[in-house]
N, C-alpha and C. Protein backbone atom coordinates (compact mmCIF):
# COMPACT_ATOMS: atom_id res chain seq x y z
N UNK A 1 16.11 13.15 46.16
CA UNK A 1 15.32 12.73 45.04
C UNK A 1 16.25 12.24 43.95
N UNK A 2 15.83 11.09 43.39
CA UNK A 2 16.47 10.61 42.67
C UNK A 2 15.79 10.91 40.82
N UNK A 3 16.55 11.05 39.52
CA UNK A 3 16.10 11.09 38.67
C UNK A 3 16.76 10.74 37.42
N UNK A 4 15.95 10.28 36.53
CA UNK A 4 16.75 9.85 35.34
C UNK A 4 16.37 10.81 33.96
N UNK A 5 17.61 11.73 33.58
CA UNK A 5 17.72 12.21 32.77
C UNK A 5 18.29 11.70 31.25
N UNK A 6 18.23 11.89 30.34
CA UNK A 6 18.90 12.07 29.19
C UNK A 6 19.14 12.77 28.21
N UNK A 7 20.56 13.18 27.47
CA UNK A 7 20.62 13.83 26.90
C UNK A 7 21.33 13.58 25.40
N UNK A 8 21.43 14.20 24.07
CA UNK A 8 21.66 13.66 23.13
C UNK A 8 23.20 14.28 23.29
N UNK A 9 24.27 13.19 22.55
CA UNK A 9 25.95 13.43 22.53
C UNK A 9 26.42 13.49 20.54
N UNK A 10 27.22 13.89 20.73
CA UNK A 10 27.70 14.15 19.49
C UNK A 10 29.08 13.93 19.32
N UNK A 11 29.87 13.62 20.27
CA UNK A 11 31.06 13.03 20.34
C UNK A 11 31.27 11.81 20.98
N UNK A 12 30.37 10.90 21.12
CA UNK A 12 30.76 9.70 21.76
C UNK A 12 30.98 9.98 23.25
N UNK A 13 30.29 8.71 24.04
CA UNK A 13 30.48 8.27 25.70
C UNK A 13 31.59 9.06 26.49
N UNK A 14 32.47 8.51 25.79
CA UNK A 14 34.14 8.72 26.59
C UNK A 14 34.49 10.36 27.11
N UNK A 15 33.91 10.68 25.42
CA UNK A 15 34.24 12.87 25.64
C UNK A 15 33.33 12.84 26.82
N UNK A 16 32.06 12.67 26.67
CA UNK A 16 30.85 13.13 27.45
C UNK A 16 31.09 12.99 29.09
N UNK A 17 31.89 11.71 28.98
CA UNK A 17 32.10 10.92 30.26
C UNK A 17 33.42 11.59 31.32
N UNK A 18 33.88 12.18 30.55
CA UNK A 18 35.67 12.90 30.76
C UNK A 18 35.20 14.73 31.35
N UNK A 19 34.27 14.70 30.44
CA UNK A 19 33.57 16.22 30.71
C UNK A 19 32.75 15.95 31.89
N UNK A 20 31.84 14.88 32.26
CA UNK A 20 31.01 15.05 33.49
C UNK A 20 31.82 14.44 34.39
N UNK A 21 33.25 13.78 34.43
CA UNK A 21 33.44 13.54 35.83
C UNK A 21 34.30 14.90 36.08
N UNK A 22 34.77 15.84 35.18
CA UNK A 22 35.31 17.33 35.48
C UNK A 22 34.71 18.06 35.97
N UNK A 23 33.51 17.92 36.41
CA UNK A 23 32.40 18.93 36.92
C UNK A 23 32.21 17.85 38.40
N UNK A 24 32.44 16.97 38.39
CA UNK A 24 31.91 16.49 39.95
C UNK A 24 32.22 17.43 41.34
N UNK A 25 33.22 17.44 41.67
CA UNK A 25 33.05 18.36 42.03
C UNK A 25 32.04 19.68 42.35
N UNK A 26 32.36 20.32 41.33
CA UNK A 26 30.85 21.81 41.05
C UNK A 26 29.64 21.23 41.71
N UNK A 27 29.67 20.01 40.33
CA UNK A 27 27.84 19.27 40.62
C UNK A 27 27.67 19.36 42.05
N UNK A 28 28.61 18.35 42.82
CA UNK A 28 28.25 18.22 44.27
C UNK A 28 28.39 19.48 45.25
N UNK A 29 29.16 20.59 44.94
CA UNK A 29 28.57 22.07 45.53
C UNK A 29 27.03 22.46 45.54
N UNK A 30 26.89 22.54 44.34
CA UNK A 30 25.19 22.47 43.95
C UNK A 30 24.57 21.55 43.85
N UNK A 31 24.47 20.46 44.79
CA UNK A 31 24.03 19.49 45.63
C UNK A 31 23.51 18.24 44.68
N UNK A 32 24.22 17.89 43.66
CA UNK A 32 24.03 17.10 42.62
C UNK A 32 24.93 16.40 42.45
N UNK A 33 24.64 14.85 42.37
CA UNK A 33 25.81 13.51 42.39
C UNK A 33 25.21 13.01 41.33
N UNK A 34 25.95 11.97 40.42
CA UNK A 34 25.90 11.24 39.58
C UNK A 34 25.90 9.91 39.79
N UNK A 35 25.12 9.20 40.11
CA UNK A 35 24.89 7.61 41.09
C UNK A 35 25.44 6.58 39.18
N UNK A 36 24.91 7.07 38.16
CA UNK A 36 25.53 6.23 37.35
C UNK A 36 24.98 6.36 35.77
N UNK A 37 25.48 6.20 34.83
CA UNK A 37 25.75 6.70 33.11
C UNK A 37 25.95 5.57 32.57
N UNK A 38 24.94 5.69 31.74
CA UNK A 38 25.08 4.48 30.29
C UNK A 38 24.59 5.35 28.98
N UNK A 39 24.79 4.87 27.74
CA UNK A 39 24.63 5.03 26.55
C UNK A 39 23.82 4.41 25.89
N UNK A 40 23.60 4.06 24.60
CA UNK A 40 22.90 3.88 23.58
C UNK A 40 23.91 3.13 23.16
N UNK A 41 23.75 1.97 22.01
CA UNK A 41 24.77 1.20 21.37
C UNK A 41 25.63 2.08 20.25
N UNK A 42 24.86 3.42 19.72
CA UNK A 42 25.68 4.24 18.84
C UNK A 42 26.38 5.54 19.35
N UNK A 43 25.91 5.69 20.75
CA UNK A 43 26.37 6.52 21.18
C UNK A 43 26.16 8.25 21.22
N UNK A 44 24.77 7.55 20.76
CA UNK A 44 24.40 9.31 20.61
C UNK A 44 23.26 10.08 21.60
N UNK A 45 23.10 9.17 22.98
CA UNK A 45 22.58 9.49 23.65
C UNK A 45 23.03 8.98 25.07
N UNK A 46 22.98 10.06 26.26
CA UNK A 46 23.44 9.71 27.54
C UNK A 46 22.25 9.17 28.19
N UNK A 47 22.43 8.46 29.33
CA UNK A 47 21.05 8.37 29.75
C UNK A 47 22.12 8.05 31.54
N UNK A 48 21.34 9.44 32.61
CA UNK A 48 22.29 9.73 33.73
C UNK A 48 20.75 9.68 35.04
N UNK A 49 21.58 9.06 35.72
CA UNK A 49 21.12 8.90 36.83
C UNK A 49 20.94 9.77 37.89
N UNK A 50 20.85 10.65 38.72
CA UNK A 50 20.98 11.22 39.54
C UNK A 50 20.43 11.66 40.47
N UNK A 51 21.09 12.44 41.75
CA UNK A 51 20.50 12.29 43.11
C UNK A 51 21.30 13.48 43.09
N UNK A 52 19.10 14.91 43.61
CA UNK A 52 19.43 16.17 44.19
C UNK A 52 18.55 16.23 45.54
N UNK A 53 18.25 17.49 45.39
CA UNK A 53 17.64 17.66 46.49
C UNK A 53 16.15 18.34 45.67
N UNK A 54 16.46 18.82 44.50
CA UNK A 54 15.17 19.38 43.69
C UNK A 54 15.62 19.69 42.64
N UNK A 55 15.07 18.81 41.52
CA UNK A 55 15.03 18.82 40.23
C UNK A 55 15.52 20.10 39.65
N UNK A 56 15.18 21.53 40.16
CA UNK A 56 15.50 22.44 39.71
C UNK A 56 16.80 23.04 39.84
N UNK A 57 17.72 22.22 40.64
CA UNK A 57 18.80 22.19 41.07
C UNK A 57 19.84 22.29 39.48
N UNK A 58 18.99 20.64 39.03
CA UNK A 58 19.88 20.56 37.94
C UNK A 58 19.54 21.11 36.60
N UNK A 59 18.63 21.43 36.51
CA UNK A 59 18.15 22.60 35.32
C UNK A 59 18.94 23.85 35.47
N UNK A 60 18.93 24.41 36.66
CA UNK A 60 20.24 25.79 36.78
C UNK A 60 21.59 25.53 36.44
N UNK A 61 21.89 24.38 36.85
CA UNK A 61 23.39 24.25 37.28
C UNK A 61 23.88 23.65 35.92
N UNK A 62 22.87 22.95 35.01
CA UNK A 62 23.05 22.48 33.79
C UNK A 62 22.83 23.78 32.74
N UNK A 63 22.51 24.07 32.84
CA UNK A 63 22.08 26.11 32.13
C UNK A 63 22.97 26.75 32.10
N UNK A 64 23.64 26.82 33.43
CA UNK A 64 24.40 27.47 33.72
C UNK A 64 25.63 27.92 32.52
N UNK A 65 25.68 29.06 32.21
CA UNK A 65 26.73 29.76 31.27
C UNK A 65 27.98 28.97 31.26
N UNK A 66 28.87 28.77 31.56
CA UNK A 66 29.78 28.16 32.24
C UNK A 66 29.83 26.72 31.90
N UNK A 67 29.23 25.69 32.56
CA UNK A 67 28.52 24.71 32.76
C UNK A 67 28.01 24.37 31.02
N UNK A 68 26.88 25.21 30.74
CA UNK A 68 26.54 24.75 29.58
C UNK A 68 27.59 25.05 28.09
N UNK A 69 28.41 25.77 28.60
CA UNK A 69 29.38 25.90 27.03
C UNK A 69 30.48 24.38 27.18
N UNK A 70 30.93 23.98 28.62
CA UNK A 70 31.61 22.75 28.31
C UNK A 70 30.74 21.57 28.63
N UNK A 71 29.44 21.23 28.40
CA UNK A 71 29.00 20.29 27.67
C UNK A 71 28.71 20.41 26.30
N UNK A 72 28.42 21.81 25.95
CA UNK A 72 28.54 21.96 24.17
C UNK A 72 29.59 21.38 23.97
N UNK A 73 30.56 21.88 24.59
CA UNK A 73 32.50 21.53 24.10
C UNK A 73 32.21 20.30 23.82
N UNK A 74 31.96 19.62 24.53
CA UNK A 74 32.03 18.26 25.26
C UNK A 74 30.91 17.29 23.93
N UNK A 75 30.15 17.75 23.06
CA UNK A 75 29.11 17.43 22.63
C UNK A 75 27.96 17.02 23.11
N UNK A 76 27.68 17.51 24.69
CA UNK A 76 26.05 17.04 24.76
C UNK A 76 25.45 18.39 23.77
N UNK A 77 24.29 18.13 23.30
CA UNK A 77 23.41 19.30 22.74
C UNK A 77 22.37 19.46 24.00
N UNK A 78 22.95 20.39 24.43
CA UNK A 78 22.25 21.00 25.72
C UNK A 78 20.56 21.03 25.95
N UNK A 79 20.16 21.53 24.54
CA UNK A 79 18.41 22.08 24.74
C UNK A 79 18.32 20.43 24.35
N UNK A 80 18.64 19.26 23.90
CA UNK A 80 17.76 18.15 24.05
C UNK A 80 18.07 17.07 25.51
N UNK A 81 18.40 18.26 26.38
CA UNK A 81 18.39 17.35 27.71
C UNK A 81 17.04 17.15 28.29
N UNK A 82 16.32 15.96 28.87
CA UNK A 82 15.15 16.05 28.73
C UNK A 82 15.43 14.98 30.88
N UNK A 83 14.10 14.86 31.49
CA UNK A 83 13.75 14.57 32.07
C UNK A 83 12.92 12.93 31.79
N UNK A 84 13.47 11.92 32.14
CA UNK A 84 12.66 10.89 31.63
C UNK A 84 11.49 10.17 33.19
N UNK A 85 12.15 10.58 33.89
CA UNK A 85 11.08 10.22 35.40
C UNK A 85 11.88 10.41 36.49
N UNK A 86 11.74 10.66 37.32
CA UNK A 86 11.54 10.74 39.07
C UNK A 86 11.84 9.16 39.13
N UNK A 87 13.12 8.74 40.43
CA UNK A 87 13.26 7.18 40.43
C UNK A 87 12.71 7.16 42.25
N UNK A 88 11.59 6.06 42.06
CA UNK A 88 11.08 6.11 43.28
C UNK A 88 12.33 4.82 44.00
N UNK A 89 12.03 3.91 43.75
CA UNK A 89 13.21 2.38 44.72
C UNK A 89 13.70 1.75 43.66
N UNK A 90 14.94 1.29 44.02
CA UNK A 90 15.65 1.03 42.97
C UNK A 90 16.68 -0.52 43.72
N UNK A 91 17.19 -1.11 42.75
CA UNK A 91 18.22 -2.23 43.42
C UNK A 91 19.68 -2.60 42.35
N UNK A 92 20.63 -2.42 42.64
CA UNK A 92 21.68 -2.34 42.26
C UNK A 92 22.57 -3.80 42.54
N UNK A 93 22.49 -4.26 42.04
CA UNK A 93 23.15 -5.82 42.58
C UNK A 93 24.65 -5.34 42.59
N UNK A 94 25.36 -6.11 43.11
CA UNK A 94 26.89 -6.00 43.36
C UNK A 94 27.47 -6.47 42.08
């Protein structure tokens, strides 16, 4: 299942971006990949792509004690991570 989340940043793309490819790894233990990340023109919001196996996957693993103190670090504000839809087909040009 594919889904598009977003969440609000407080340090700019780059921190946010440096902090979630440090977790790839983890993520993909707990069966969560990051297919692809863009921003806002000011930068105060992520907006992430991703592919689990069940939504609830990434609500734990994003919660997670651990997990959720280095995206604080990192400046996402954790409680405004939100769910924006379920991605049914999609096309990615080269």
């Amino acid at each position: 299942m594919k889904v598009l989340v977003t969440v609000n940043i407080t340090k700019g793309f780059d921190t946010w971006l440096a902090m979630s490819q440090s977790m790839t790894e983890e993520a993909a233990k707990n069966g969560i990949k990051m297919i692809w990340a863009a921003t806002n023109p000011d930068e105060t919001s992520v907006f992430v792509l991703t592919e689990m196996q069940d939504p609830v996957q990434m609500k734990t693993f994003g919660e997670r004690e651990d997990i959720a103190k280095a995206r604080a670090e990192a400046g996402a504000i954790v409680e405004s991570t939100q769910i924006i839809s379920p991605i049914g087909q999609m096309y990615m040009p080269d």
